[in-house]
Protein backbone atom coordinates (compact mmCIF):
# COMPACT_ATOMS: atom_id res chain seq x y z
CA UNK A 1 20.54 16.17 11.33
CA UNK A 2 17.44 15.27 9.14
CA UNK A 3 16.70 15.96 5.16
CA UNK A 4 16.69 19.81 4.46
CA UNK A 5 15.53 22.34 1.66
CA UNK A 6 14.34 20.69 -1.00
CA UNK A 7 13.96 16.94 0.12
CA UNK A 8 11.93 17.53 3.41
CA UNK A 9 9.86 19.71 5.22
CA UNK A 10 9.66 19.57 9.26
CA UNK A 11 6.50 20.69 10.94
CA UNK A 12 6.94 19.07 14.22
CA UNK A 13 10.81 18.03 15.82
CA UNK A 14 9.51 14.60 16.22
CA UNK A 15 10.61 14.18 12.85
CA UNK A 16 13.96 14.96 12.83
CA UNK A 17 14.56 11.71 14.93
CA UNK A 18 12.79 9.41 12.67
CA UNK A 19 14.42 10.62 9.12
CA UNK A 20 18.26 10.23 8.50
CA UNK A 21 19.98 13.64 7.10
CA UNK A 22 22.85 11.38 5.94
CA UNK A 23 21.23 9.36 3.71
CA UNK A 24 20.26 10.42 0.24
CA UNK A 25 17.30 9.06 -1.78
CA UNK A 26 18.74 6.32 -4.26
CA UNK A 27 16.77 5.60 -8.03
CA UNK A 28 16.61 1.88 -8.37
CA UNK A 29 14.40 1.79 -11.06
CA UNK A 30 12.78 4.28 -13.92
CA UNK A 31 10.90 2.93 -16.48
CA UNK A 32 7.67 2.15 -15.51
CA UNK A 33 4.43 3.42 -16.47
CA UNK A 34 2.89 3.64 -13.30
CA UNK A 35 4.75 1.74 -10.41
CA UNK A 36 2.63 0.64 -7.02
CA UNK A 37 2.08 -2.48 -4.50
CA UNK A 38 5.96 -2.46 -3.11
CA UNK A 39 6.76 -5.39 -0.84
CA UNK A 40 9.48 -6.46 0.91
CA UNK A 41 10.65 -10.54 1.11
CA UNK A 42 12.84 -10.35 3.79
CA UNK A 43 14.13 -13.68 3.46
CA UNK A 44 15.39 -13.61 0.37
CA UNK A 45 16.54 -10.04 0.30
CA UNK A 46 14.28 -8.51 -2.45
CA UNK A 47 11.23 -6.44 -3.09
CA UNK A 48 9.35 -6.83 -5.67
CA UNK A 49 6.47 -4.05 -7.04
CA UNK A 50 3.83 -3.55 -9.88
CA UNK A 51 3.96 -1.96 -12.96
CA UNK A 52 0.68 -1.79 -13.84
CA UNK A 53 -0.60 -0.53 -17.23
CA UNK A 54 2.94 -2.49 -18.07
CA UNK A 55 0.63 -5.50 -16.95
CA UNK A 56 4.05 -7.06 -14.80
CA UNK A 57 5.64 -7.24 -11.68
CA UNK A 58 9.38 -6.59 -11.49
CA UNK A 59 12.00 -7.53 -8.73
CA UNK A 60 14.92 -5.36 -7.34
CA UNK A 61 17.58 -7.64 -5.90
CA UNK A 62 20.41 -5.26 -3.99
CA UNK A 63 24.07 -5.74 -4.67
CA UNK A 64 26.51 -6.85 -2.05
CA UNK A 65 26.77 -3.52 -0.36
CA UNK A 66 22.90 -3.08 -0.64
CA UNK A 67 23.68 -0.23 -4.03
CA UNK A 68 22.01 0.15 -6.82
CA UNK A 69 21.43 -3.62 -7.44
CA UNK A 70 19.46 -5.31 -10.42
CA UNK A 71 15.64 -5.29 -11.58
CA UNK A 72 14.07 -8.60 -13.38
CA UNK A 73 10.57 -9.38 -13.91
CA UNK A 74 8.90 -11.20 -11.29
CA UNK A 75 5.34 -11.98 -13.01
CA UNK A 76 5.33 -11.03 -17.00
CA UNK A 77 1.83 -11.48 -16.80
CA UNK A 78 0.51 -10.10 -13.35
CA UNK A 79 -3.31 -9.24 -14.28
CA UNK A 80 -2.77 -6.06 -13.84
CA UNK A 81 -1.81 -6.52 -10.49
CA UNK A 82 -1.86 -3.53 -8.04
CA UNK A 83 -1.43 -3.63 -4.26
CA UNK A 84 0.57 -6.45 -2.64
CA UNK A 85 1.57 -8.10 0.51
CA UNK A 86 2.72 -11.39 2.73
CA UNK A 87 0.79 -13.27 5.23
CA UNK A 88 2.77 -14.58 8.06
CA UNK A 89 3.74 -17.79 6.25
CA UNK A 90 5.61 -15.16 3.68
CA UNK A 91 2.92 -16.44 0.73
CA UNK A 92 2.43 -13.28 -1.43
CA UNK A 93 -0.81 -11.93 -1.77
CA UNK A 94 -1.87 -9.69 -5.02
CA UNK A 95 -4.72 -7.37 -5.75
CA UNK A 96 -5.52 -7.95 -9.39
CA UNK A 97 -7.33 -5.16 -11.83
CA UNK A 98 -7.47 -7.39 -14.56
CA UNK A 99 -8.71 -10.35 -13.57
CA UNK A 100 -11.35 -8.61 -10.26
CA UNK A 101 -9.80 -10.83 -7.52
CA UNK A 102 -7.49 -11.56 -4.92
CA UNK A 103 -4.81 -14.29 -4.89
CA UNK A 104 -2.24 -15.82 -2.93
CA UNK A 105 0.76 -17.25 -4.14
CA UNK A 106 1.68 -20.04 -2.76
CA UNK A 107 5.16 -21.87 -2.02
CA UNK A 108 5.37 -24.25 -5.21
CA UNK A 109 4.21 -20.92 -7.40
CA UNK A 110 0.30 -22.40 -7.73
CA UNK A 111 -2.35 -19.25 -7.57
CA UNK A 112 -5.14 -19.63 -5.23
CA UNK A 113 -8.08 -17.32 -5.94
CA UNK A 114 -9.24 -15.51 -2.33
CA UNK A 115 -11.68 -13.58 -3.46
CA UNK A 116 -13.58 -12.43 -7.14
CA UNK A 117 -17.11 -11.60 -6.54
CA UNK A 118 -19.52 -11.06 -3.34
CA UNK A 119 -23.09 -12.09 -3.75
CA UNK A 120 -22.49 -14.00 -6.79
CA UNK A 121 -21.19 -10.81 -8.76
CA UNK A 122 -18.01 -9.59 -9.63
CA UNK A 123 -15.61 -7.07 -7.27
CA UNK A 124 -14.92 -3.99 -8.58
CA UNK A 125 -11.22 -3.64 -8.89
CA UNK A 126 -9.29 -4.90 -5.73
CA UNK A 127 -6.82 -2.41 -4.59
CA UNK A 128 -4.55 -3.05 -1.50
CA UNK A 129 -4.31 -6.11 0.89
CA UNK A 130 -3.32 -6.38 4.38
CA UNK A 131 -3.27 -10.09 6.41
CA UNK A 132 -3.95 -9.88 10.12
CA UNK A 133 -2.20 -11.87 12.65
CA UNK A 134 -4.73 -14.12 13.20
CA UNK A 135 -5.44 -15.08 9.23
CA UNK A 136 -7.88 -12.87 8.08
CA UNK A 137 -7.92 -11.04 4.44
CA UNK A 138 -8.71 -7.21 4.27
CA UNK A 139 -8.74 -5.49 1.20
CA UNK A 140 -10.07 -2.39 -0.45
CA UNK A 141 -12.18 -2.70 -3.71
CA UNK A 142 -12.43 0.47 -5.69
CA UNK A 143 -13.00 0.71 -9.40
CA UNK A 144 -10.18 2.20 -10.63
CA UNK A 145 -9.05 -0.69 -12.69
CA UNK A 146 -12.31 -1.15 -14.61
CA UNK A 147 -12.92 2.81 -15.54
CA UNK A 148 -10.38 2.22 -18.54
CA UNK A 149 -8.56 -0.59 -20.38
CA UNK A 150 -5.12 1.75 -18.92
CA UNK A 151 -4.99 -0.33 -15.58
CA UNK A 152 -6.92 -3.06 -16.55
CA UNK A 153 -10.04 -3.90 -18.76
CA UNK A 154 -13.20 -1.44 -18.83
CA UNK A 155 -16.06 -3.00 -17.61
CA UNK A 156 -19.32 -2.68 -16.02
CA UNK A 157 -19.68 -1.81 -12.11
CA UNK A 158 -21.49 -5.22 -10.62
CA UNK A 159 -21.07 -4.12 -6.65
CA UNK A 160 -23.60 -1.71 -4.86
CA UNK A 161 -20.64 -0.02 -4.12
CA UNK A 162 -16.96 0.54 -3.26
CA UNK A 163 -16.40 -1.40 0.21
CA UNK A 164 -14.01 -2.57 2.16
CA UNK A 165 -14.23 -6.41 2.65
CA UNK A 166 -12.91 -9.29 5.29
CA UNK A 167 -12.08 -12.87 4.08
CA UNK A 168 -11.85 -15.66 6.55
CA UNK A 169 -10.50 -18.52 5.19
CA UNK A 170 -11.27 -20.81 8.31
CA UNK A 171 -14.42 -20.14 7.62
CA UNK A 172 -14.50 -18.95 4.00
CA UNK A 173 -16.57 -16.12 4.46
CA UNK A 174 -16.24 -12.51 2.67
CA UNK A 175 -17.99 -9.79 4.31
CA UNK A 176 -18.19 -5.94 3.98
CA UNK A 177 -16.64 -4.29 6.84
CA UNK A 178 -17.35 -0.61 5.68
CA UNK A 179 -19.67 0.63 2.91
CA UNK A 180 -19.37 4.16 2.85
CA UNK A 181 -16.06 5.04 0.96
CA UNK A 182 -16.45 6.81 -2.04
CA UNK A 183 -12.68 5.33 -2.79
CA UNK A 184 -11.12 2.79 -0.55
CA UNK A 185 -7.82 2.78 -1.45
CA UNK A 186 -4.61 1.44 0.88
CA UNK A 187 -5.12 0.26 4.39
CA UNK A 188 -2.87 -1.00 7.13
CA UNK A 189 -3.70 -1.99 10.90
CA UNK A 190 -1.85 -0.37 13.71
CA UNK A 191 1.46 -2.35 15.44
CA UNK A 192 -1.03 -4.01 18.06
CA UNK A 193 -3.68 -4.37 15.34
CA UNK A 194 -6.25 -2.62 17.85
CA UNK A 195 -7.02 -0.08 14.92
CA UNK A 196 -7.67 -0.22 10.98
CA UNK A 197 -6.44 2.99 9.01
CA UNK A 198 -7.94 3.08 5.30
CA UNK A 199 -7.34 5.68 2.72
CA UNK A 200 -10.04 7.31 0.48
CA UNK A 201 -8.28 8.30 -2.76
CA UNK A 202 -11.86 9.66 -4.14
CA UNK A 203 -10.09 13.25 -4.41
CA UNK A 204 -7.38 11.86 -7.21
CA UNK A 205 -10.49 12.23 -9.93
CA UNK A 206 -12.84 14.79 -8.43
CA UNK A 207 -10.35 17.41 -5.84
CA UNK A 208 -13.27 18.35 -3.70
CA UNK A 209 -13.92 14.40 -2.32
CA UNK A 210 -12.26 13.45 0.43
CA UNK A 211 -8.25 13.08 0.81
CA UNK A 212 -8.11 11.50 4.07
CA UNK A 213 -7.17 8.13 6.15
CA UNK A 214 -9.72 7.06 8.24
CA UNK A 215 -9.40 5.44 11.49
CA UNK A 216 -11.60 2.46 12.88
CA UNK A 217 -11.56 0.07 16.01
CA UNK A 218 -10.92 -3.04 15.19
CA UNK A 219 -13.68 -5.09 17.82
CA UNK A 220 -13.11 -8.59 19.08
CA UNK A 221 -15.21 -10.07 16.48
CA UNK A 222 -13.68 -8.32 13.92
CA UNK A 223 -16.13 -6.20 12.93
CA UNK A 224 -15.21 -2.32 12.67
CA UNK A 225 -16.63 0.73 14.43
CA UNK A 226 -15.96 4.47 14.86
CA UNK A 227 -14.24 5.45 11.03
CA UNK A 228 -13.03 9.18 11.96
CA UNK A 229 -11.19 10.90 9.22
CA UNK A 230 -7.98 11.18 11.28
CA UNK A 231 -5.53 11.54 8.92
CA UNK A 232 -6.32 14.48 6.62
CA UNK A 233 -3.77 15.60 4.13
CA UNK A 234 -3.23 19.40 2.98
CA UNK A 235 -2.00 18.35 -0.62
CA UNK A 236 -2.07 15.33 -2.61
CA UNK A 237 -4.46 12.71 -1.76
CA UNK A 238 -3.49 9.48 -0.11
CA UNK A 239 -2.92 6.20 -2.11
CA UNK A 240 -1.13 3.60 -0.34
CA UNK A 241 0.53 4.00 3.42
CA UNK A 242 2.26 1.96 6.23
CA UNK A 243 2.67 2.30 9.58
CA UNK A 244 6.38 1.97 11.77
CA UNK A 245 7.11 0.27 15.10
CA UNK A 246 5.28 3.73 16.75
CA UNK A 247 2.39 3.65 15.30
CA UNK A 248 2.99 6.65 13.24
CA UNK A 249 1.79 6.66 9.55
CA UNK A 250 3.77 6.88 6.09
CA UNK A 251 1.80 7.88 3.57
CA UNK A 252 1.47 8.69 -0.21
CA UNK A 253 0.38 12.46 -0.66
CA UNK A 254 1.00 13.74 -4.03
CA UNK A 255 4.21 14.29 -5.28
CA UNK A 256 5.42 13.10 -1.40
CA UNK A 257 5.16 11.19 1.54
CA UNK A 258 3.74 12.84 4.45
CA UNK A 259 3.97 11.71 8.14
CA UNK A 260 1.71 11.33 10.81
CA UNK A 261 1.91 10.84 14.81
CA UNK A 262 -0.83 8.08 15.79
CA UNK A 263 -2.93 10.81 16.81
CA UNK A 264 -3.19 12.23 13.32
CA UNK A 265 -0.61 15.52 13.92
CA UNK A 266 1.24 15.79 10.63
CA UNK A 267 4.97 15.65 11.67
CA UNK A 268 6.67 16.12 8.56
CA UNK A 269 7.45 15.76 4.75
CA UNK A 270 9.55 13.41 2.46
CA UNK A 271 9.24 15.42 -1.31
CA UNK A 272 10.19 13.22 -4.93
CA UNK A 273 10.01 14.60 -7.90
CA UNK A 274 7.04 12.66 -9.09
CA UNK A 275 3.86 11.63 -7.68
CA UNK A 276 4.08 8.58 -4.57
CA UNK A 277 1.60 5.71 -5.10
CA UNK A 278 2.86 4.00 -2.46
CA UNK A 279 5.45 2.59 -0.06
CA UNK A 280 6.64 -0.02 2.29
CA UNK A 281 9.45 -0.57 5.23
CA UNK A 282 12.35 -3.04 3.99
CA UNK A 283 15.49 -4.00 4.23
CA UNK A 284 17.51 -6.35 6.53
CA UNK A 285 16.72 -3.66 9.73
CA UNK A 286 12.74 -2.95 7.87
CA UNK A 287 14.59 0.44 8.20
CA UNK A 288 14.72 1.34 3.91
CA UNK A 289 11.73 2.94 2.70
CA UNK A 290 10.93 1.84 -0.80
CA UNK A 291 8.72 4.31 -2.40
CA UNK A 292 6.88 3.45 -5.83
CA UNK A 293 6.94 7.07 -7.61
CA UNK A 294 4.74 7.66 -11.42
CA UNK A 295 7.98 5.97 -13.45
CA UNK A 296 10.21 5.70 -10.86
CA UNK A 297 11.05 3.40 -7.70
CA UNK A 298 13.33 5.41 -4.76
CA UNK A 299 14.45 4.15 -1.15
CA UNK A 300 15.82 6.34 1.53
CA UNK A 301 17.16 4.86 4.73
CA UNK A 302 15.26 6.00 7.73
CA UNK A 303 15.95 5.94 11.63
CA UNK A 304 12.02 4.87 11.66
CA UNK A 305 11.33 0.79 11.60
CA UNK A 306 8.30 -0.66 9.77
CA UNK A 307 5.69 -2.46 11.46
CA UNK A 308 4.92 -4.92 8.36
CA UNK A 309 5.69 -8.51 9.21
CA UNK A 310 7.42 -10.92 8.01
């Protein structure tokens, strides 16, 4: 059995083996303003999200039997922190509105800047963050969080443009990797990291943009090439996204989270009864999906796994 009526909608029977009928979709928390950036520490049993016009970061902690659990603040003061993520040492990485940069959080709780301007000028807005196996930073930079003082502080555009950038920090180099997003917005590489997906949100402010994941080849220098829209989504626009153990892609799409095969076939349909931001794979088995909803943060156990390490 998979989620019925009102909860999900099947278009291909794939997805009735990677949803779980049983399960129902559990509230954990519901006062936020506008909740994104889930992540999952699976060492110590927790995710922790952003609240971001609440300028924090909050921390769900399960109970025994893995219920309803308990919600504390993680970071009173996040800078308006968005997207977030782990490298493989399990450091924290943040995407901050307010402040224009990326950080990493380090073991003893110390803040390392990554990234705040290219050139010798500001970023726009960092959005999302993904770490590759190998070390290297990828993040979007949109300017979302400078267009009001809502999601951070309204300031001037200092960029040629909304890219998508690559730190190494072997070498300490930040490069543009693709310049021709109107909105980059979440990305997330494929299980064998031979692929890049990243989402243009530019439809969430003007409907006839794009609402589509596009998918590049990640080359042996890592540089990307190709960039076909090859997820395109038929309501909604896509925010942030992840991908499971197949290679199939979880992603935000209005007031749901819609899922594609790795070939970009749209298999099926999680609805909520607000709009998705985002999500991520946690969990002991990476088999809970926590989904950051408007006010509200749900998970629903799945029979998919996530790909997301640690």
């Amino acid at each position: 059995m998979a989620l019925v009526g009102p909860d999900a909608e099947h278009y291909d029977k794939r997805f009735t083996w990677l949803i779980n009928g049983t399960c129902k979709k559990d509230v954990i928390f519901d006062d936020c303003r506008w909740s994104e950036g889930p992540v999952w520490f699976r060492d110590g049993n927790f995710l922790v999200w952003s609240d971001i016009p609440n300028n924090r970061m909050l921390r769900w902690v399960p109970d025994a039997i893995g219920g309803s659990g308990s919600v504390s603040v993680f970071r009173a003061d996040s800078n308006y922190a968005n997207g977030n993520t782990r490298d493989r040492e399990g450091r924290l990485m943040s995407c901050e509105h307010g402040a224009r940069r990326v950080t990493r959080t380090e073991v003893d709780g110390s803040i390392t800047v990554i990234a705040d301007s290219y050139k010798g000028k500001r970023l726009n807005s960092p959005n999302d963050v993904v770490v590759k196996s190998d070390g290297t930073i990828w993040f979007t930079d949109p300017n979302y969080g400078i267009m009001s003082d809502y999601e951070g502080h309204k300031g001037e555009v200092e960029q040629d443009g909304c890219f998508v950038f690559r730190f190494d920090p072997r070498s300490g180099e930040l490069a543009v990797v693709a310049d021709d997003f109107d909105k980059p917005n979440g990305l997330a590489f494929s299980p064998d990291e031979s692929e890049l997906y990243v989402a243009d949100s530019a439809s969430a402010h003007e409907p006839e943009k794009p609402r589509h994941i596009r998918a590049f080849k990640v080359n042996a220098d890592n540089t990307l090439s190709g960039g076909e829209a090859r997820f395109v989504l038929k309501q909604g626009f896509p925010d942030g996204f992840r991908v499971d153990t197949d290679g199939n892609v979880w992603t935000s799409a209005g007031a749901g989270v819609d899922v594609f095969s790795p070939e970009g076939e749209v298999l099926g349909r999680i609805n909520f009864p607000q709009g998705v931001s985002n999500l991520v794979f946690g969990g002991p088995k990476k088999n809970r999906l926590f989904v950051t909803c408007t006010q509200e943060v749900y998970s629903v156990y799945v029979t998919a796994t996530g790909a997301q390490v640690p």
